[in-house]
N, C-alpha and C. Protein backbone atom coordinates (compact mmCIF):
# COMPACT_ATOMS: atom_id res chain seq x y z
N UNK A 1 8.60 -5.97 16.64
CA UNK A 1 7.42 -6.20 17.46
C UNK A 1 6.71 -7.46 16.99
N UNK A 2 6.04 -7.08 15.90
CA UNK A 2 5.42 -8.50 15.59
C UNK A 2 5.11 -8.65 14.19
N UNK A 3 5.09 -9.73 13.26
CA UNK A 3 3.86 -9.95 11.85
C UNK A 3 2.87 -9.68 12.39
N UNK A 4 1.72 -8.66 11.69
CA UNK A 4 0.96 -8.68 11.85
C UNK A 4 -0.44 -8.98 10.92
N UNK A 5 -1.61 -9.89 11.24
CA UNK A 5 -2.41 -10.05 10.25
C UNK A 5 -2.78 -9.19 9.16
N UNK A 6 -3.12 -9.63 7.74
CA UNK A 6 -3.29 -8.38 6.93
C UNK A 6 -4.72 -9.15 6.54
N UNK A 7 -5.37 -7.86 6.36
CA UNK A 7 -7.00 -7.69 6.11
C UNK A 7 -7.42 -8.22 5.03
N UNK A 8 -8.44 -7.97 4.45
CA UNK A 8 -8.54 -8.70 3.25
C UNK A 8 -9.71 -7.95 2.78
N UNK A 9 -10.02 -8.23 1.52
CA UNK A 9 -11.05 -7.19 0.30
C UNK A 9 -12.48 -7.54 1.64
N UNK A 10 -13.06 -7.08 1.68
CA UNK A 10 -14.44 -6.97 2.41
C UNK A 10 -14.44 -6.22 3.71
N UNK A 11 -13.27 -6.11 4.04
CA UNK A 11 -13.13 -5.31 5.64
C UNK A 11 -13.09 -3.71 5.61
N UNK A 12 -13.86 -3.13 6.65
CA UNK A 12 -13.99 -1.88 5.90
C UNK A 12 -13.00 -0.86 6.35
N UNK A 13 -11.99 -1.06 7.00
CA UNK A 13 -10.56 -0.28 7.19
C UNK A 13 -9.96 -0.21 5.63
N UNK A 14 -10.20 -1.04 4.50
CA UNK A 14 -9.71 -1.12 3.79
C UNK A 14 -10.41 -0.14 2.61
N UNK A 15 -11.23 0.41 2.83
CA UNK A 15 -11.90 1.19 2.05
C UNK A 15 -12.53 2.87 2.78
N UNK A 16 -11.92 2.98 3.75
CA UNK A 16 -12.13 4.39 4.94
C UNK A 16 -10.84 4.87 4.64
N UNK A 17 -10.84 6.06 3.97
CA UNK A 17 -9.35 7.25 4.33
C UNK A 17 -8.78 6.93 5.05
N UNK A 18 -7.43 7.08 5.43
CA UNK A 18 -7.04 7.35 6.51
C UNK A 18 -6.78 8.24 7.35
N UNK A 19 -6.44 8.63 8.51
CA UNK A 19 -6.32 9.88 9.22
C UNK A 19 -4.97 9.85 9.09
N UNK A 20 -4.18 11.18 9.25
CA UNK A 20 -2.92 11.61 9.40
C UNK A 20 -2.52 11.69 10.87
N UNK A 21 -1.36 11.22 10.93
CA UNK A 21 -0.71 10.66 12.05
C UNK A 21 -0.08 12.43 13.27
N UNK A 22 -1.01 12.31 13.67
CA UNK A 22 -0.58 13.81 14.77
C UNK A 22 0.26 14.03 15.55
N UNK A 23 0.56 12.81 16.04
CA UNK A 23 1.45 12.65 16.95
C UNK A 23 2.11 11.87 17.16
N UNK A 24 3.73 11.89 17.22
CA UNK A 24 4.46 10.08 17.24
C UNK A 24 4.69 10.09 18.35
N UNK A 25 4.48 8.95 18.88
CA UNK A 25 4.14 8.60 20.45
C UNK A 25 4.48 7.12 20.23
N UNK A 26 4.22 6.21 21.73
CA UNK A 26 4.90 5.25 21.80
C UNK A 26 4.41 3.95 20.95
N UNK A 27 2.65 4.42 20.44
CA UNK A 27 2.10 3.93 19.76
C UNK A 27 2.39 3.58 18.16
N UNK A 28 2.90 5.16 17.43
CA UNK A 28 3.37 5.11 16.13
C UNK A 28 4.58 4.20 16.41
N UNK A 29 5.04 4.17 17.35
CA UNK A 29 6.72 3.51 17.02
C UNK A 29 6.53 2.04 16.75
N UNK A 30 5.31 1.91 17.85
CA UNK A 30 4.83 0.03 17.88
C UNK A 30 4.43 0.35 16.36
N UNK A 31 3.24 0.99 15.74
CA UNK A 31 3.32 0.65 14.41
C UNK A 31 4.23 0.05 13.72
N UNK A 32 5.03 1.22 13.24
CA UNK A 32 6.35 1.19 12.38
C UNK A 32 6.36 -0.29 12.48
N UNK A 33 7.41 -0.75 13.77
CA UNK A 33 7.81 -1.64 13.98
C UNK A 33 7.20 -3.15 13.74
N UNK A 34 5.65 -3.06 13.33
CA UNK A 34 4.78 -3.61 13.43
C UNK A 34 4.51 -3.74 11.78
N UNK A 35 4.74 -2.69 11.07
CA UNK A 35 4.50 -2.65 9.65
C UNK A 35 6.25 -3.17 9.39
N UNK A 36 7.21 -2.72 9.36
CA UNK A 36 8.23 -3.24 9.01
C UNK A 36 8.40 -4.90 9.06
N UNK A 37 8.33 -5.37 10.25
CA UNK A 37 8.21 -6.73 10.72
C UNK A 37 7.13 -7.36 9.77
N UNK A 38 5.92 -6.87 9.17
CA UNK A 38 5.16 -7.52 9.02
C UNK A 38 5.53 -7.21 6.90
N UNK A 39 6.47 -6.37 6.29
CA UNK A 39 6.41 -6.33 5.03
C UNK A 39 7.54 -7.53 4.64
N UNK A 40 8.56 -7.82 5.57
CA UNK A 40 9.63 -8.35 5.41
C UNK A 40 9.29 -9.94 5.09
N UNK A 41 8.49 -10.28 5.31
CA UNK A 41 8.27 -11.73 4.36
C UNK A 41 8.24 -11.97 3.10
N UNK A 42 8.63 -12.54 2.36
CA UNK A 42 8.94 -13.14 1.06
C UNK A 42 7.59 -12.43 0.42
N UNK A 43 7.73 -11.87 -1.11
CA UNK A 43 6.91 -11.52 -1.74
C UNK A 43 5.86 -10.16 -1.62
N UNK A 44 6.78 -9.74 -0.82
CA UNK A 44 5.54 -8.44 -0.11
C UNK A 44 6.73 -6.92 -0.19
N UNK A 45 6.17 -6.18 -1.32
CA UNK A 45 7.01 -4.92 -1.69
C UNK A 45 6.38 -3.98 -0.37
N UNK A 46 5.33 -4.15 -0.09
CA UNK A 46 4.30 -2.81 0.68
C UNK A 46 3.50 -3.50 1.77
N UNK A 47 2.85 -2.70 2.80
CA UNK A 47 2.35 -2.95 3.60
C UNK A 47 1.90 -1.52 4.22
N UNK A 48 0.56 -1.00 3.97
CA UNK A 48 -0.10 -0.42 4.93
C UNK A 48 -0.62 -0.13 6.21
N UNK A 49 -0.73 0.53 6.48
CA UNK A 49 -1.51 0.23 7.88
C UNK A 49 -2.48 -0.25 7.69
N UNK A 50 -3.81 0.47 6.94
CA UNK A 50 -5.16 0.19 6.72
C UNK A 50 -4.64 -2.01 7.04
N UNK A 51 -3.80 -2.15 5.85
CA UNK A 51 -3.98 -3.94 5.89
C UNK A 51 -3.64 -4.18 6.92
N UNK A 52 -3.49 -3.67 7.87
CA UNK A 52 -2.89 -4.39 9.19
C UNK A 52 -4.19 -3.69 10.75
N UNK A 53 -4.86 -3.25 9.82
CA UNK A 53 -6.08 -3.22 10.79
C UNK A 53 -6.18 -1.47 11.30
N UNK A 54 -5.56 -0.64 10.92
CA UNK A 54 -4.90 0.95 11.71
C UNK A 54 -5.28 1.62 10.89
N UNK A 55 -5.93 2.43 11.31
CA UNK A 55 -6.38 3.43 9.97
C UNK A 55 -5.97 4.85 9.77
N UNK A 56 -4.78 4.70 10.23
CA UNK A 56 -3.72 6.03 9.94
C UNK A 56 -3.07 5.74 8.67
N UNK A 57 -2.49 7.16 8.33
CA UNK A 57 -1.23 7.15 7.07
C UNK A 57 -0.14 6.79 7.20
N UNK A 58 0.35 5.73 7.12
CA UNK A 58 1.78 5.06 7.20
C UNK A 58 1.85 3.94 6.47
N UNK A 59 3.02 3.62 5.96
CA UNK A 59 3.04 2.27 5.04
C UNK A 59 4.58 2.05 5.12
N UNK A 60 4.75 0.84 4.88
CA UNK A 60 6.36 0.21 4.98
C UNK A 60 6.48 -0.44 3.47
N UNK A 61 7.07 -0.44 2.93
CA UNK A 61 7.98 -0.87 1.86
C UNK A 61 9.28 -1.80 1.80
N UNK A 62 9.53 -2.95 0.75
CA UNK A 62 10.48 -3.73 0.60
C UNK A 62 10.57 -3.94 -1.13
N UNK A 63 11.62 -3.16 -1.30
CA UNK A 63 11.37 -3.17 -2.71
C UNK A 63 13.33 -3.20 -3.26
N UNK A 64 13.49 -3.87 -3.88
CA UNK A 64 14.79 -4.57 -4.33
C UNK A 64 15.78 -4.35 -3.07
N UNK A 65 15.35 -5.15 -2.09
CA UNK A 65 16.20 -5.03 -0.89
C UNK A 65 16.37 -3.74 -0.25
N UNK A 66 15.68 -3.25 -0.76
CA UNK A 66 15.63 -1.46 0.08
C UNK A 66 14.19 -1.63 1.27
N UNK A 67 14.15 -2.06 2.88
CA UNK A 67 12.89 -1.97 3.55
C UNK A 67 12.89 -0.10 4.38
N UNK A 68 11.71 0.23 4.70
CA UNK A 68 11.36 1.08 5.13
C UNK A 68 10.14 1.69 5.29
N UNK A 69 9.81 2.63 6.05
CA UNK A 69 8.67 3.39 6.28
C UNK A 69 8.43 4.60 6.00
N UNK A 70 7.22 5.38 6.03
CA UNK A 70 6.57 6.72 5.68
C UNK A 70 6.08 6.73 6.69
N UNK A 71 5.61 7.64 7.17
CA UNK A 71 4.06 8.60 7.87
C UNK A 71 3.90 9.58 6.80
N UNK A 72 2.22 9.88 7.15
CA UNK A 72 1.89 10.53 6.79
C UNK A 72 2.40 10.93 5.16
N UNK A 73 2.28 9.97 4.27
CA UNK A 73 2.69 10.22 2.77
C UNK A 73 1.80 10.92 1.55
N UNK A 74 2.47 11.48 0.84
CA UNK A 74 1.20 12.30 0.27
C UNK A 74 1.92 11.97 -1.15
N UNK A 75 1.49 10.99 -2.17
CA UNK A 75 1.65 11.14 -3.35
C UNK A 75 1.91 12.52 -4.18
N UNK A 76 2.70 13.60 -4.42
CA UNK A 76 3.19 14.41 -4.79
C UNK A 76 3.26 14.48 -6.23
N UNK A 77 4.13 13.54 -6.68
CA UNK A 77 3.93 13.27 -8.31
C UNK A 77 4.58 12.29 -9.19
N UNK A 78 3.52 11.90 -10.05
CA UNK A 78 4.04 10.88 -11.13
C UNK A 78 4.32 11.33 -12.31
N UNK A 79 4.95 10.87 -13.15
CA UNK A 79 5.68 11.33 -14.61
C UNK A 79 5.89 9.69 -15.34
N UNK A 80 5.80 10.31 -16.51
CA UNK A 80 6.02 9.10 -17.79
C UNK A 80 4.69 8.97 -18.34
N UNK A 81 4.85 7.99 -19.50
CA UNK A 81 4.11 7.60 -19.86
C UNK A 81 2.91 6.19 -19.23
N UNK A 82 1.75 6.29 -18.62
CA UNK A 82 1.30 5.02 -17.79
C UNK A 82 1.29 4.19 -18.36
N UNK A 83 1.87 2.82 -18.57
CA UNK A 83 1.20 1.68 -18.89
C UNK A 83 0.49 0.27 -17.95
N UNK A 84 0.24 -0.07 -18.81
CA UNK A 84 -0.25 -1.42 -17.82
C UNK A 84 0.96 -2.46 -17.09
N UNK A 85 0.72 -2.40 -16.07
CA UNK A 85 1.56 -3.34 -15.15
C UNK A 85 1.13 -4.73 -14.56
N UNK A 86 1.47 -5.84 -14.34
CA UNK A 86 0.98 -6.36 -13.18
C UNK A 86 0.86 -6.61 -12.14
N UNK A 87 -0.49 -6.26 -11.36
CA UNK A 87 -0.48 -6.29 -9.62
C UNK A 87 -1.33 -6.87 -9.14
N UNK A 88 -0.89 -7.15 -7.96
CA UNK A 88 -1.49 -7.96 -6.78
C UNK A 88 -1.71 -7.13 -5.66
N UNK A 89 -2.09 -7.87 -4.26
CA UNK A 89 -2.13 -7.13 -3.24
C UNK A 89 -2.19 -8.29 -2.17
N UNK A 90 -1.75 -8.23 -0.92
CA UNK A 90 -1.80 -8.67 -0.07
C UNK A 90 -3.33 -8.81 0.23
N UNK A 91 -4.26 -8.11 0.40
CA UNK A 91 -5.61 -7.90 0.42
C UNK A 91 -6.31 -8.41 -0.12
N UNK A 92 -5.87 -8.85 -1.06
CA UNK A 92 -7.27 -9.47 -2.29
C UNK A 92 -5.60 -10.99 -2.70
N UNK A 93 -5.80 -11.64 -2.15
CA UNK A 93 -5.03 -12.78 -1.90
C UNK A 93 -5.01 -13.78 -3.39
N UNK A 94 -3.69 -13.88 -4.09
CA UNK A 94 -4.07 -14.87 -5.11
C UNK A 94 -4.68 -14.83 -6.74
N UNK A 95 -4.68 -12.83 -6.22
CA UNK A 95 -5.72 -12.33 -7.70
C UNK A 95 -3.92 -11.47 -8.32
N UNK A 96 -4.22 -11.19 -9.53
CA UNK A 96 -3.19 -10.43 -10.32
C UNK A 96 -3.93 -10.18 -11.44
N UNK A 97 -3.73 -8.62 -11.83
CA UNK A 97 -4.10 -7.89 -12.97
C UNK A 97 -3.15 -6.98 -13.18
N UNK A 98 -3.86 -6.88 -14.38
CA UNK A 98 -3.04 -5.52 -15.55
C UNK A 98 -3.48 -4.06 -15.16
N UNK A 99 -2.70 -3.35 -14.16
CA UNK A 99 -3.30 -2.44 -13.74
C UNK A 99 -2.12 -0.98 -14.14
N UNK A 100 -3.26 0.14 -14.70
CA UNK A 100 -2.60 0.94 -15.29
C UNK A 100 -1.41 2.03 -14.23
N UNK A 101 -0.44 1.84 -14.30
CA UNK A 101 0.56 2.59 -13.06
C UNK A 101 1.47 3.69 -14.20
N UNK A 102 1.94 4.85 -13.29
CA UNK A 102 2.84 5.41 -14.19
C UNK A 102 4.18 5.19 -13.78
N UNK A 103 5.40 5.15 -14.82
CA UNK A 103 6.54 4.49 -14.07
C UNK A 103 7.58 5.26 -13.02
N UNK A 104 7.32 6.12 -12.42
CA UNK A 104 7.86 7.26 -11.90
C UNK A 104 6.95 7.94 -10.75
N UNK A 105 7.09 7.85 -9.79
CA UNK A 105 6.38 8.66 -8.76
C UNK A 105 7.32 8.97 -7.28
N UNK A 106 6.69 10.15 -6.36
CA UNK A 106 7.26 10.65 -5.38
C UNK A 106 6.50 10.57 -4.57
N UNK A 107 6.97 10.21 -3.16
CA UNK A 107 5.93 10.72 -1.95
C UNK A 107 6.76 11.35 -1.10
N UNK A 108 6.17 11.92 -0.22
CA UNK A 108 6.31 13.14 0.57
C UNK A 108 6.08 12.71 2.07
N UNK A 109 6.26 12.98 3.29
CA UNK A 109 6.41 12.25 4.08
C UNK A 109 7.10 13.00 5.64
N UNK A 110 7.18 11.97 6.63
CA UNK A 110 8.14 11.87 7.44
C UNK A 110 8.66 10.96 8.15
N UNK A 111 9.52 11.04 9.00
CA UNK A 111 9.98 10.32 9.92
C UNK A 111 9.59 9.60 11.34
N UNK A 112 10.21 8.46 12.16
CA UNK A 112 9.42 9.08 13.41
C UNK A 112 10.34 9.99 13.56
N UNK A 113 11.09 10.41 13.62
CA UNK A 113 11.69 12.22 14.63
C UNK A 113 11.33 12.94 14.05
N UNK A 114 9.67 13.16 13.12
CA UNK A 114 9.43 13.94 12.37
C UNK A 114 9.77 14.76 11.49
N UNK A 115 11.26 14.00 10.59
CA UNK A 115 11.61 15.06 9.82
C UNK A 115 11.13 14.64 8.42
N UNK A 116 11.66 15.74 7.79
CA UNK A 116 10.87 14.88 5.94
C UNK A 116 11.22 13.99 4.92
N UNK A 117 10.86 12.96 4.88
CA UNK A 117 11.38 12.22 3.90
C UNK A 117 10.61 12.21 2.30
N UNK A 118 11.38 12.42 1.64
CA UNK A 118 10.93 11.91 0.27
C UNK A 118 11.33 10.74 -0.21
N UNK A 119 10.06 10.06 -0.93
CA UNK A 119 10.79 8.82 -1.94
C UNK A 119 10.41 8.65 -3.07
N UNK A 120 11.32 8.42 -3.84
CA UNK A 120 11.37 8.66 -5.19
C UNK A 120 11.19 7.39 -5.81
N UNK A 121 10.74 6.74 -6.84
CA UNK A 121 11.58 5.45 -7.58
C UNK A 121 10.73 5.36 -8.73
N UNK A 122 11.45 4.41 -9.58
CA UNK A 122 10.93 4.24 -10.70
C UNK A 122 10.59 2.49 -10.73
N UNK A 123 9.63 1.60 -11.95
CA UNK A 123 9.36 0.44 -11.69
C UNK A 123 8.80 0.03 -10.71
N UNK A 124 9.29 -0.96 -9.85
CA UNK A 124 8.38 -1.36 -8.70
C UNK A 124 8.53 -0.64 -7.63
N UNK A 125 9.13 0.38 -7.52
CA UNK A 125 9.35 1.51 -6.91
C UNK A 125 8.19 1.90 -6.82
N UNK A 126 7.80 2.88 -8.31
CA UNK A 126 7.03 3.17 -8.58
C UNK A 126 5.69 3.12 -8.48
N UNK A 127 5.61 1.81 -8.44
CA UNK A 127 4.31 1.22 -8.42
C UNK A 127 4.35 0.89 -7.01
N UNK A 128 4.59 0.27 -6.07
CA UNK A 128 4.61 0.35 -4.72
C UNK A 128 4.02 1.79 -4.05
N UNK A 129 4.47 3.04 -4.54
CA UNK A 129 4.38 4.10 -3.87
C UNK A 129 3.00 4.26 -4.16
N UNK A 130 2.60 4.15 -5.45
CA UNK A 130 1.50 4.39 -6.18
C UNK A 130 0.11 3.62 -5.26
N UNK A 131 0.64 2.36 -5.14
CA UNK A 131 -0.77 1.34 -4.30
C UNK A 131 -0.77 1.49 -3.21
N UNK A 132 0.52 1.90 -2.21
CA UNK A 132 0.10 1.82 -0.72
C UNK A 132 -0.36 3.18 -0.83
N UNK A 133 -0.43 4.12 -1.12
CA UNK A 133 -0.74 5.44 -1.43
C UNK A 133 -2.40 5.52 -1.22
N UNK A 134 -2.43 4.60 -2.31
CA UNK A 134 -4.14 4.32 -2.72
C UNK A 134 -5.10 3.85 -1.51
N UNK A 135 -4.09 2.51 -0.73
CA UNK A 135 -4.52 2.08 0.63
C UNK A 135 -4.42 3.01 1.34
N UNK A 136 -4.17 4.44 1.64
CA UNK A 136 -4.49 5.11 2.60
C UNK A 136 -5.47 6.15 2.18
N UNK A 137 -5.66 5.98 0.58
CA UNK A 137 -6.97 7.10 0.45
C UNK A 137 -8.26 6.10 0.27
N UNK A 138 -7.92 4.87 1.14
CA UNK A 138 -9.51 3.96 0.81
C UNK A 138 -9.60 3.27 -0.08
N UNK A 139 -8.85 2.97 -1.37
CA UNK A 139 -8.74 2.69 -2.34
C UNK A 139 -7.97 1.19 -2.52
N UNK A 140 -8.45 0.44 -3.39
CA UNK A 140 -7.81 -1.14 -3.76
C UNK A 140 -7.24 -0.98 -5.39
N UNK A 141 -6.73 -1.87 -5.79
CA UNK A 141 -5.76 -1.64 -6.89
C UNK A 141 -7.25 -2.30 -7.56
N UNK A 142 -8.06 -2.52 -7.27
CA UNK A 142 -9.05 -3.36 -8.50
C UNK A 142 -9.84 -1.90 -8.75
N UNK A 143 -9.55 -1.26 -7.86
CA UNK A 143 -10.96 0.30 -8.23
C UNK A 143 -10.16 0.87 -9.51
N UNK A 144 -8.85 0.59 -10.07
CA UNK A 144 -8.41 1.25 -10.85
C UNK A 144 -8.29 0.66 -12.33
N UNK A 145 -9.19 -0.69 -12.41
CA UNK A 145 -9.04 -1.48 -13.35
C UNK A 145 -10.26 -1.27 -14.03
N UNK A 146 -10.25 -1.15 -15.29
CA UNK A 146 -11.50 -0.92 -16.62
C UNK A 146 -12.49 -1.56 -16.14
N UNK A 147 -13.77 -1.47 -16.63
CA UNK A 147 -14.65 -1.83 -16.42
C UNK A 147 -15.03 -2.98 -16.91
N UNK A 148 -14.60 -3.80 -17.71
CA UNK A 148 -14.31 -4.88 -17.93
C UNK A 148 -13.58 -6.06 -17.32
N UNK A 149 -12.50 -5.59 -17.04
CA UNK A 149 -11.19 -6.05 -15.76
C UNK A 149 -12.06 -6.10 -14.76
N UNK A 150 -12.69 -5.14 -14.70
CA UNK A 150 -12.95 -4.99 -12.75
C UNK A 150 -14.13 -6.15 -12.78
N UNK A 151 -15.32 -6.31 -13.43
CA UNK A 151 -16.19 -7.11 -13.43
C UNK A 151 -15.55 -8.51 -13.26
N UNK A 152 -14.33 -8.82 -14.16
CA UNK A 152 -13.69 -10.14 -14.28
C UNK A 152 -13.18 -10.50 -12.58
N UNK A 153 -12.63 -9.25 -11.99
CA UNK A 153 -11.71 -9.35 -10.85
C UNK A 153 -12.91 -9.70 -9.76
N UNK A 154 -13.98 -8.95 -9.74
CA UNK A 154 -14.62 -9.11 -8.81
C UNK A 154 -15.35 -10.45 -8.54
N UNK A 155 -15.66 -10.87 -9.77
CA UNK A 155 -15.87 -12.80 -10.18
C UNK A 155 -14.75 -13.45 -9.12
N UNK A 156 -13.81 -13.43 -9.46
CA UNK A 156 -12.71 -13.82 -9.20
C UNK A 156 -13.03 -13.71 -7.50
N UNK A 157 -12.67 -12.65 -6.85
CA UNK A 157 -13.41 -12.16 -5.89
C UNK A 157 -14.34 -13.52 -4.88
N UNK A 158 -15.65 -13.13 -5.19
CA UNK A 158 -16.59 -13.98 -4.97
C UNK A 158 -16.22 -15.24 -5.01
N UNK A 159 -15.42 -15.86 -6.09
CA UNK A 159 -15.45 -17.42 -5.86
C UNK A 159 -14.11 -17.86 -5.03
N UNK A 160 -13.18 -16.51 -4.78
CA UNK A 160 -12.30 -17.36 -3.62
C UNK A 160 -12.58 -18.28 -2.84
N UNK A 161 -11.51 -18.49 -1.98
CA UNK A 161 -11.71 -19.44 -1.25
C UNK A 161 -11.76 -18.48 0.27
N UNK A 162 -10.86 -17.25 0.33
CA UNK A 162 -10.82 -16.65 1.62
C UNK A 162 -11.81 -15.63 1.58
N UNK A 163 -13.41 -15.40 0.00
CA UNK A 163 -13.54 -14.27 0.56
C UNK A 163 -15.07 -14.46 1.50
């Protein structure tokens, strides 16, 4: 269907829950198609809806040549020990921090023909599942950074150039 614009830190789709997807109709499919198309550019593991303006549960993924989608995903569970990683976001354009992820997580899910998918991964797997996850409970990868970090990030923030 199409790239579609992705949002950026100040817009407030990006910080509202999302609703769970009730019904796949001809609309969810334009999603999908709309989130897939739009993760597949260079440098982009994830893609939400929320960043693409939709404030349902769905997110697309591109992560070591593996692309795809969720509805309706429900973080289920992480394991290991967390350490600090580094992340970015499509959303907050140009920023990267040390943000605490655990290396192992699952989400829970479906299809469009509504059946269930799980996804599993470890590494940027991992961490992918973990942040678009976050983008559908309202959440930015900087809300998860110390209080120290976060003050630095939000500097950062302010003196962009896009914010």
């Amino acid at each position: 269907m199409a790239v579609r614009p992705i949002r950026v830190f100040g817009d407030p789709v990006l910080r509202s829950p999302c609703a769970p997807i009730e019904s796949i109709d001809e609309g969810t499919k334009a999603l999908v198609a709309d989130l897939l198309d739009t993760v597949e550019l260079p440098g982009r593991a994830g893609v939400a809806a929320p960043q693409i303006g939709v404030g349902v549960r769905a997110f697309s993924y591109n992560v070591d040549g593996e692309i795809g989608y969720i509805l309706n995903p429900v973080l289920v569970s992480v394991s290991g020990e967390p350490d600090l990683v580094g992340e970015g976001c499509l959303s907050v354009p140009g920023l990267w921090h040390d943000t605490l992820r655990y290396p192992h997580a699952v989400v829970h899910g479906i299809d469009l023909d509504g059946n269930p998918v799980v996804l599993e991964g470890d590494g940027l797997m991992a961490q992918a599942l973990q942040h678009e996850t976050d983008h559908l409970d309202g959440k930015l990868y900087l809300d998860r950074l110390d209080p120290a970090r976060r003050k630095q990030a939000m500097r950062e923030v302010r003196e962009s150039d896009w914010f």
